[in-house]
Every structure is written in structure tokens, then in C-alpha cells.
Protein backbone atom coordinates (compact mmCIF):
# COMPACT_ATOMS: atom_id res chain seq x y z
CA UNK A 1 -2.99 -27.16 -23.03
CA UNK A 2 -4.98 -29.81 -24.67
CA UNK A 3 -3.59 -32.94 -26.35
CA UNK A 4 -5.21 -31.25 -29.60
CA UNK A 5 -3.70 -27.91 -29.03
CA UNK A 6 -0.37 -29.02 -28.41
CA UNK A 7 -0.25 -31.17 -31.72
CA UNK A 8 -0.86 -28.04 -33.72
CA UNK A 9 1.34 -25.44 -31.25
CA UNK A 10 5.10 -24.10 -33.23
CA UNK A 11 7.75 -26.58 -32.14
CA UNK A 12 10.85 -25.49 -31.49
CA UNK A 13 13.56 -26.24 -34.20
CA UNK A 14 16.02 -28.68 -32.90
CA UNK A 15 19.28 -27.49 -31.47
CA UNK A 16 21.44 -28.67 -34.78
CA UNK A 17 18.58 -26.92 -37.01
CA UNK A 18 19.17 -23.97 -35.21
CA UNK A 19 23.06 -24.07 -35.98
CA UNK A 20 22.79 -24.70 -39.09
CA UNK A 21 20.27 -21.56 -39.71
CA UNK A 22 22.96 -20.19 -38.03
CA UNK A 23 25.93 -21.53 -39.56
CA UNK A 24 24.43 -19.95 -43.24
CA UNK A 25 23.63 -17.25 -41.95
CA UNK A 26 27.27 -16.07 -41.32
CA UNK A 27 28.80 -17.73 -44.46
CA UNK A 28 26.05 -16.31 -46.81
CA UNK A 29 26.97 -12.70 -44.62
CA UNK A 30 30.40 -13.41 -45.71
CA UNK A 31 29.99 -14.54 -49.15
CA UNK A 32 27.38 -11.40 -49.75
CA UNK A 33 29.99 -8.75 -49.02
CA UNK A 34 33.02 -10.69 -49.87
CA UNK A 35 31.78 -11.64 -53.62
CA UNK A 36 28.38 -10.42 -53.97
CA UNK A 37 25.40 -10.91 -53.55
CA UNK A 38 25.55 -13.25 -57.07
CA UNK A 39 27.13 -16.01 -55.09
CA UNK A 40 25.32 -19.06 -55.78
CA UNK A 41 23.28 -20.35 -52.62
CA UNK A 42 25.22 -24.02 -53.70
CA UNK A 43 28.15 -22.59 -52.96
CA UNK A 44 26.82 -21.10 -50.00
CA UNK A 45 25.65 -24.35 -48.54
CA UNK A 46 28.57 -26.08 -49.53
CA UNK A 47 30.74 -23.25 -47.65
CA UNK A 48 28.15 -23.66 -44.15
CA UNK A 49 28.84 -27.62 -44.68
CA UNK A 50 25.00 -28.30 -45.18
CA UNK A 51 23.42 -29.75 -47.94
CA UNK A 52 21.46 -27.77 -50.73
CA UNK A 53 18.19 -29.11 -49.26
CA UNK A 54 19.49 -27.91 -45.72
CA UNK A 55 19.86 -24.23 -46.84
CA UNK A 56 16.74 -24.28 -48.84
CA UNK A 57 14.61 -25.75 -46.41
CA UNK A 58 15.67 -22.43 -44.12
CA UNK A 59 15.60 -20.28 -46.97
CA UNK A 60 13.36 -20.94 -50.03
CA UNK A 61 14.97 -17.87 -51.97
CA UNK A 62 17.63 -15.79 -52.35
CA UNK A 63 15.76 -12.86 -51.64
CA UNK A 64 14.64 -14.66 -47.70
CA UNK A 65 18.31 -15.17 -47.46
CA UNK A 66 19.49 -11.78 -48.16
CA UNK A 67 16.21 -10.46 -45.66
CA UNK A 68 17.56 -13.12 -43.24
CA UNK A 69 21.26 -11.73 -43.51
CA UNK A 70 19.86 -8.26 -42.91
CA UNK A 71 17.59 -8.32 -40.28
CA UNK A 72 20.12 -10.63 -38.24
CA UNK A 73 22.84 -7.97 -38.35
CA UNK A 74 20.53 -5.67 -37.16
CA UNK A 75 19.54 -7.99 -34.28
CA UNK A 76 23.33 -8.37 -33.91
CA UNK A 77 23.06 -4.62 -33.24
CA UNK A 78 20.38 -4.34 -30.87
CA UNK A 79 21.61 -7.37 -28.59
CA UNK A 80 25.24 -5.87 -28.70
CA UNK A 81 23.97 -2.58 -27.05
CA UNK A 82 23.01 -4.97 -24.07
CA UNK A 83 25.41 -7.22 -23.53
CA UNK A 84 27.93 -3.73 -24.51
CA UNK A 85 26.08 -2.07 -21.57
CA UNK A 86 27.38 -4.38 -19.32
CA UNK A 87 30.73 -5.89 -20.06
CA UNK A 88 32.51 -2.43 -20.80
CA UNK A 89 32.38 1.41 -19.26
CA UNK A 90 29.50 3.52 -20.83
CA UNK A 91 31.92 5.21 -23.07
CA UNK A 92 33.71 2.08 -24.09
CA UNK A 93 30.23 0.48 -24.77
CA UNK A 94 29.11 3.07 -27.10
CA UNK A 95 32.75 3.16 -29.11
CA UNK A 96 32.37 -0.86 -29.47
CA UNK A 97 28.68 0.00 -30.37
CA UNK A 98 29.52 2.21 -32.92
CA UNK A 99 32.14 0.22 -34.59
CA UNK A 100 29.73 -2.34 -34.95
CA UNK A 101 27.50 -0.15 -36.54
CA UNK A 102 30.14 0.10 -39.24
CA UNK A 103 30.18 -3.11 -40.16
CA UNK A 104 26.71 -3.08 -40.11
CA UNK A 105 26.74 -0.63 -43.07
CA UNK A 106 29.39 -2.06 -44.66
CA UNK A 107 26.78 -5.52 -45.14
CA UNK A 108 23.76 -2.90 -45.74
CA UNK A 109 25.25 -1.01 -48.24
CA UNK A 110 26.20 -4.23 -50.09
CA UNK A 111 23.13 -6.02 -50.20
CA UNK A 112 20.70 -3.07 -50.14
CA UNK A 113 20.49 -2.83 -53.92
CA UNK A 114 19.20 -6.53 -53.79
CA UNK A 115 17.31 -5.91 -50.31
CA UNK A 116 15.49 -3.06 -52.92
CA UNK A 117 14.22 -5.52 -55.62
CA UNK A 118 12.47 -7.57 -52.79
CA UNK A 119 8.76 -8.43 -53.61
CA UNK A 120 7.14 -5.49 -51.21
CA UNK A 121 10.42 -3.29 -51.58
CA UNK A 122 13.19 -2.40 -49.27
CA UNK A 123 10.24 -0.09 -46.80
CA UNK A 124 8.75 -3.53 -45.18
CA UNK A 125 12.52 -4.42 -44.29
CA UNK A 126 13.66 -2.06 -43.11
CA UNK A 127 10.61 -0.80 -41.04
CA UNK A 128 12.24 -1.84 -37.55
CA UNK A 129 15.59 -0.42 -38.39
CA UNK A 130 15.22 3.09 -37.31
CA UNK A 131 13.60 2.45 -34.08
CA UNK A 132 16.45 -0.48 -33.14
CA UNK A 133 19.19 1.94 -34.08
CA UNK A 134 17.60 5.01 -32.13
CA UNK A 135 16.84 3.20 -29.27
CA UNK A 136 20.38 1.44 -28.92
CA UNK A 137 22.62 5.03 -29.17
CA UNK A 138 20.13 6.41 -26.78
CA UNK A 139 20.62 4.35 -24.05
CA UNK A 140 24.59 3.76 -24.67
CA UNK A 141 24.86 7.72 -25.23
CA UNK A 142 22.83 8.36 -21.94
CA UNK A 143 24.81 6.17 -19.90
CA UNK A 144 27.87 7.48 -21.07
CA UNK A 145 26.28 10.95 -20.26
CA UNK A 146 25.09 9.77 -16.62
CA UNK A 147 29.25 8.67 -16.44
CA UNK A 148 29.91 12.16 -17.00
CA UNK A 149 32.28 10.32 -20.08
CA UNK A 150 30.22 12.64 -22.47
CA UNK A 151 28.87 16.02 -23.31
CA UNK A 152 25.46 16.07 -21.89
CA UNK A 153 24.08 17.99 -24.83
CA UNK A 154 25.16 15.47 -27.31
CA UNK A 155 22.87 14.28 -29.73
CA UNK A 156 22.71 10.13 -30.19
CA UNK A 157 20.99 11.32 -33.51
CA UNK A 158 24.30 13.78 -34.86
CA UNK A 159 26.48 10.43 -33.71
CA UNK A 160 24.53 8.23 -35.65
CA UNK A 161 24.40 10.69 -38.68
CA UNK A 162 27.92 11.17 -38.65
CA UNK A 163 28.33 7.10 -38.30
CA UNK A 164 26.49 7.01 -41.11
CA UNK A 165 28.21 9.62 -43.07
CA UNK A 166 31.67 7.62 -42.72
CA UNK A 167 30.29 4.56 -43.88
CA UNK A 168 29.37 6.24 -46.86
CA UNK A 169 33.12 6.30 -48.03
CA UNK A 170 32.74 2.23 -48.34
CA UNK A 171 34.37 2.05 -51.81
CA UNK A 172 37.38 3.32 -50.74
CA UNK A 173 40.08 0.88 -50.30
CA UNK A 174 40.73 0.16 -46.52
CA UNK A 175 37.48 2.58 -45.66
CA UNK A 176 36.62 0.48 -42.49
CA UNK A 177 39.79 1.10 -40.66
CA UNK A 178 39.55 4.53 -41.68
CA UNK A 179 36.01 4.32 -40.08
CA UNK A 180 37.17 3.09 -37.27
CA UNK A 181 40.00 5.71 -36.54
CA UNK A 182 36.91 8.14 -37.20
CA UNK A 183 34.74 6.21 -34.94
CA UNK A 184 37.66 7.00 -32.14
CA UNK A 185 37.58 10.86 -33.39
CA UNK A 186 33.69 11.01 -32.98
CA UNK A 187 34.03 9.98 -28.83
CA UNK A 188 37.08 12.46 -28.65
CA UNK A 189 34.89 15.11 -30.03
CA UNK A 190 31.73 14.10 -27.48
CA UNK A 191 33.95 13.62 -24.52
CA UNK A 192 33.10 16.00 -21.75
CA UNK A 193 35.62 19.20 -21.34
């Protein structure tokens, strides 16, 4: 690489840059489905102990930070199949998995109505959603097939409907342990006989 090219190549944010993205990240995840997503991004920074200018600098708007929130859940998601997939047994995996995905769409379903009013709309988004989410209970629900831990003509789709389908109860009080118990329910009902 030239002298020329390398002036103009992406650097890569410092480690404490990174952090902090990080750092607001989780407290504006937090804040989003604790209060709202009205929580003001001043409070936000003050709660990630950066500076206004710190949380602005990473996140001109409220509407990046909201996209940001999303779309690192979902990565959350996608890198939990992996490192599920080979810390715990294919059926454990895909029961961790799948209790993630709960609290997945427990932070959806709270800032979707905002993630909707987005300049381009919610379809841009969520575009890589779909193919993350298929692709994760595919592999955990075919290794857990291979185990001969489940049915082999279980559908990773009819899970992921179904997971999606108890999330739906979110206004109930204490829904996610209830989603949880029903997460455990699902896996007895795919188990092999």
C-alpha cells in the first residue's frame, strides 16, 4: 500500500472508542426497554459514563441509536449460535439459543414502533434479520438432530414460529419467565421418542 493510500484507508477506532460504542450500546439497550425509547440520549450518556459529545459522536440521532441497539442484538444472536455450538451439547445450545431469542423480542418489540418511523422504514433494518435467524436454528436444530437429541422431522421454522408466538404475550407481567418455562416445553416437545 502506498504512503497515499494508506492516509486515506478506514482506521481502526481505538480500543477505548470501541468500549465506549460499546458501553452505550448496552445502557441505551437497557434504558430503551426499561423506560422507553423517550429516554433522553443525556441521560443515556450520563448512565454509559461518557460525555454528550462521546455518545453523539457514535450516534448522531436517536433513530442511529435505536438501529445500532437493534442490529447489535441481532449480531448478539448470530455470534451466540457459534460460540452456543461449542461450549454446550447440541440440545443445550439450541435451548440457550432460544432463550436468547426471547430477549431478543422482548428489545424488538419495544423499540420496533420507533425502528418503524426510521427515514427508509423498518424494511431496510430489518432486511438481514430473517436470514440471521434462519440460518442460526438451522444449524443448532441440525446438530441437535445429528445428536439424535431431536426429532429429525422437526422444523427450525415451527420452533422459531412458536418462539415467536410466546414472545408475543410481552405485556404480561412476568411474560419472560413464562417464556422461558415455554422455551423448556418447546425442546420437551422436539425431543426424540
Amino acid at each position: 500500500m502506498s504512503k497515499k493510500e494508506s492516509q486515506y484507508a478506514p482506521r481502526k477506532p481505538r480500543a477505548d472508542a470501541s468500549r465506549n460504542r460499546e458501553r452505550i450500546l448496552a445502557v441505551a439497550r437497557d434504558a430503551f426497554t426499561a423506560d422507553s425509547v423517550n429516554v433522553s440520549l443525556d441521560e443515556i450518556a450520563k448512565q454509559a459514563e461518557v460525555g454528550p459529545g462521546t455518545l453523539y459522536r457514535h450516534f448522531p440521532t436517536r433513530d442511529d441509536l435505536l438501529e445500532a441497539v437493534y442490529r447489535s442484538e441481532l449480531q448478539k444472536l448470530s455470534d451466540a449460535q457459534q460460540t452456543l455450538a461449542k461450549s454446550h451439547t447440541p440440545v443445550e445450545a439450541l435451548r440457550a439459543w432460544m432463550r436468547l431469542f426471547v430477549d431478543y423480542i422482548a428489545t424488538k418489540q419495544i423499540i420496533a414502533p420507533a425502528l418503524n418511523n426510521i427515514v427508509g422504514g423498518p424494511s431496510r433494518i430489518y432486511a438481514d434479520s430473517g436470514a440471521i435467524l434462519t440460518g442460526a436454528i438451522e444449524s443448532l436444530v441440525r446438530r441437535a438432530v445429528e445428536s439424535g437429541d431431536i426429532r429429525p422431522d422437526l422444523d427450525p421454522m415451527d420452533l422459531l414460529r412458536a418462539l415467536v408466538g410466546v414472545s408475543n404475550v410481552a405485556s404480561a407481567p412476568n411474560w419472560k419467565s413464562s417464556a422461558h418455562r415455554l422455551v423448556d416445553i418447546l425442546i420437551l416437545g422436539s425431543r426424540q421418542q
